[in-house]
Protein backbone atom coordinates (compact mmCIF):
# COMPACT_ATOMS: atom_id res chain seq x y z
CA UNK A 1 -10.69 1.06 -9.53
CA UNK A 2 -14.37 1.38 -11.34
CA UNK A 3 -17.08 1.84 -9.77
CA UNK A 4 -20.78 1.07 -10.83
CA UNK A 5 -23.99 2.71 -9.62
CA UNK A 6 -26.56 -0.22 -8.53
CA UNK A 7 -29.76 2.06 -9.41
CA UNK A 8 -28.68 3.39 -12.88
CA UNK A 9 -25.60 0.91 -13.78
CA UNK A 10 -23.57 4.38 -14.58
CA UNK A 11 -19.76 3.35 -14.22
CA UNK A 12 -17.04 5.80 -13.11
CA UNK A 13 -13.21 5.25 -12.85
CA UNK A 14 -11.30 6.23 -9.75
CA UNK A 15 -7.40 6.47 -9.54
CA UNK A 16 -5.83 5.01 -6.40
CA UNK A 17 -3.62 7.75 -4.34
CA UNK A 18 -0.87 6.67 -1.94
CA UNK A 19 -2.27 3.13 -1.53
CA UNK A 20 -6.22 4.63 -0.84
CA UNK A 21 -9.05 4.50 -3.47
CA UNK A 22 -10.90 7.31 -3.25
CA UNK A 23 -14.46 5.86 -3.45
CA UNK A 24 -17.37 7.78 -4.52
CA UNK A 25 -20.63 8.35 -2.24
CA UNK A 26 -22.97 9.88 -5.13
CA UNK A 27 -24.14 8.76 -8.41
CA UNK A 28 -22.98 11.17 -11.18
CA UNK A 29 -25.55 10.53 -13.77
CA UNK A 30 -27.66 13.97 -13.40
CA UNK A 31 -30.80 11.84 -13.90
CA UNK A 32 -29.73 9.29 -10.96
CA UNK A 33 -27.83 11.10 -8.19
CA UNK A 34 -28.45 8.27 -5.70
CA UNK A 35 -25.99 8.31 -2.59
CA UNK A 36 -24.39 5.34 -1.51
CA UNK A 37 -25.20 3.13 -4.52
CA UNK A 38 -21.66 3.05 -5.64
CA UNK A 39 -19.83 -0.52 -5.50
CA UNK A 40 -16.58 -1.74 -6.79
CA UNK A 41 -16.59 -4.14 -9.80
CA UNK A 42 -13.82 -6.22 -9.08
CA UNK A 43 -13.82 -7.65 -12.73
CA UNK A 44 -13.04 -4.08 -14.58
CA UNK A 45 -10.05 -3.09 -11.87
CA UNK A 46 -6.29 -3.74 -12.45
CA UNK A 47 -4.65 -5.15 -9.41
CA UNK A 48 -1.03 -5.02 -8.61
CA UNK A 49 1.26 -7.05 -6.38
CA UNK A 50 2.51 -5.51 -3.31
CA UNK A 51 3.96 -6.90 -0.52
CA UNK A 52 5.72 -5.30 2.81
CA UNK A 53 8.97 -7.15 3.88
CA UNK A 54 11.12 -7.02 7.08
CA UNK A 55 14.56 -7.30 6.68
CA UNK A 56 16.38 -8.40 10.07
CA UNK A 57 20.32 -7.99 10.27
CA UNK A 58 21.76 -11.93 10.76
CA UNK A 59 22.33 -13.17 13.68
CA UNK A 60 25.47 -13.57 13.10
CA UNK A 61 26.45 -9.79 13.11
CA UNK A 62 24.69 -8.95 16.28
CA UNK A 63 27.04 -8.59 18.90
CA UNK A 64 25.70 -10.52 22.11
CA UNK A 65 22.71 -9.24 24.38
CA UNK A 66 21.63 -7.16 21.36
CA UNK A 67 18.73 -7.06 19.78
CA UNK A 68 18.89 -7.56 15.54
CA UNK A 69 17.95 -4.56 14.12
CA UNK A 70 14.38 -4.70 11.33
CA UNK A 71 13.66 -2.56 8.42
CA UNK A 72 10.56 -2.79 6.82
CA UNK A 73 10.62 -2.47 2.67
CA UNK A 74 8.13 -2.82 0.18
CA UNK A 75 8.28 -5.28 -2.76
CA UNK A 76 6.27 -5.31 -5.62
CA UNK A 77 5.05 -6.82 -9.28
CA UNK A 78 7.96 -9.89 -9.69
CA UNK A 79 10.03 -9.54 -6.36
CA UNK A 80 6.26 -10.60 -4.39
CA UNK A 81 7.15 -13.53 -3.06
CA UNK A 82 10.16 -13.78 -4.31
CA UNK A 83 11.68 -14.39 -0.97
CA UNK A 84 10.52 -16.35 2.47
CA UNK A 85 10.95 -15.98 6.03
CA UNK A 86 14.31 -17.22 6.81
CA UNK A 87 15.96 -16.74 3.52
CA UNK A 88 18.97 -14.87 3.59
CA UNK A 89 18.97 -11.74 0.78
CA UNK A 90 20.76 -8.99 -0.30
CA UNK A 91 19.49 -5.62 -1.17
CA UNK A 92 21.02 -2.57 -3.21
CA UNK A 93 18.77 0.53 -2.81
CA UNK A 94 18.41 4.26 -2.37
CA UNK A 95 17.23 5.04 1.28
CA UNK A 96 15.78 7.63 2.02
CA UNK A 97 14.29 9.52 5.54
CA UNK A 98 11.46 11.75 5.45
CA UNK A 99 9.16 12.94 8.13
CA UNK A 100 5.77 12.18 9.01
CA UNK A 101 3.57 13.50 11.19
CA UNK A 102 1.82 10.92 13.76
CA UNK A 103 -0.47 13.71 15.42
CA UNK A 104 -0.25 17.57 15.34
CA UNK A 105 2.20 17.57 18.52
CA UNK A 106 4.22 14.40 17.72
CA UNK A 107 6.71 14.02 14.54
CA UNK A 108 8.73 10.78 13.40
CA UNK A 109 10.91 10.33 11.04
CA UNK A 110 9.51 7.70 7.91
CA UNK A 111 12.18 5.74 5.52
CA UNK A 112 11.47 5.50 2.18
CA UNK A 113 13.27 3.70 -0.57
């Protein structure tokens, strides 16, 4: 993402880490230093497709009185949009649990492909 100063017009690039742009709060010209006069100029960023997608089990294989079970996936660049709701797919991946921590007392366990 880049970032321009509105007081000096100073530009600074800032790399995007686990889905969050760190954004910056002070000017780094050493003649400006303004805070908050940092904004986002949407024309000098690269944006890339992404696109979360549940995947529900058919209805078909769920025995009766049973709920489908959902797993959520994330799609990106070509495969956004590639499907709709509805559409029947198949997927072929790793999987892969980790844990993540919801509060210091509580743990779950996160899937990753």
């Amino acid at each position: 993402a880049y970032f321009e100063c509105s007081v000096c017009k100073m530009g600074e690039e800032r790399s995007i880490d686990r889905g969050r742009i760190d954004e910056p709060t002070v000017c780094r010209n050493e003649n400006c230093g303004a805070r908050r006069s940092m904004s986002i100029v949407h024309n000098r960023c690269t944006f890339k497709d992404k696109q979360l997608i549940k995947i529900q089990a058919t209805p078909e294989s769920v025995p009766p009185g049973e709920t489908p079970q959902t797993v959520s996936a994330w799609a990106y660049h070509t495969l956004v949009d590639a499907a709709r709701p509805g559409d029947r797919i198949e997927i072929t991946e790793i999987f892969r649990a980790s844990a993540s921590r919801l509060s210091s007392r509580q743990r779950n366990e996160r899937q990753s492909t």
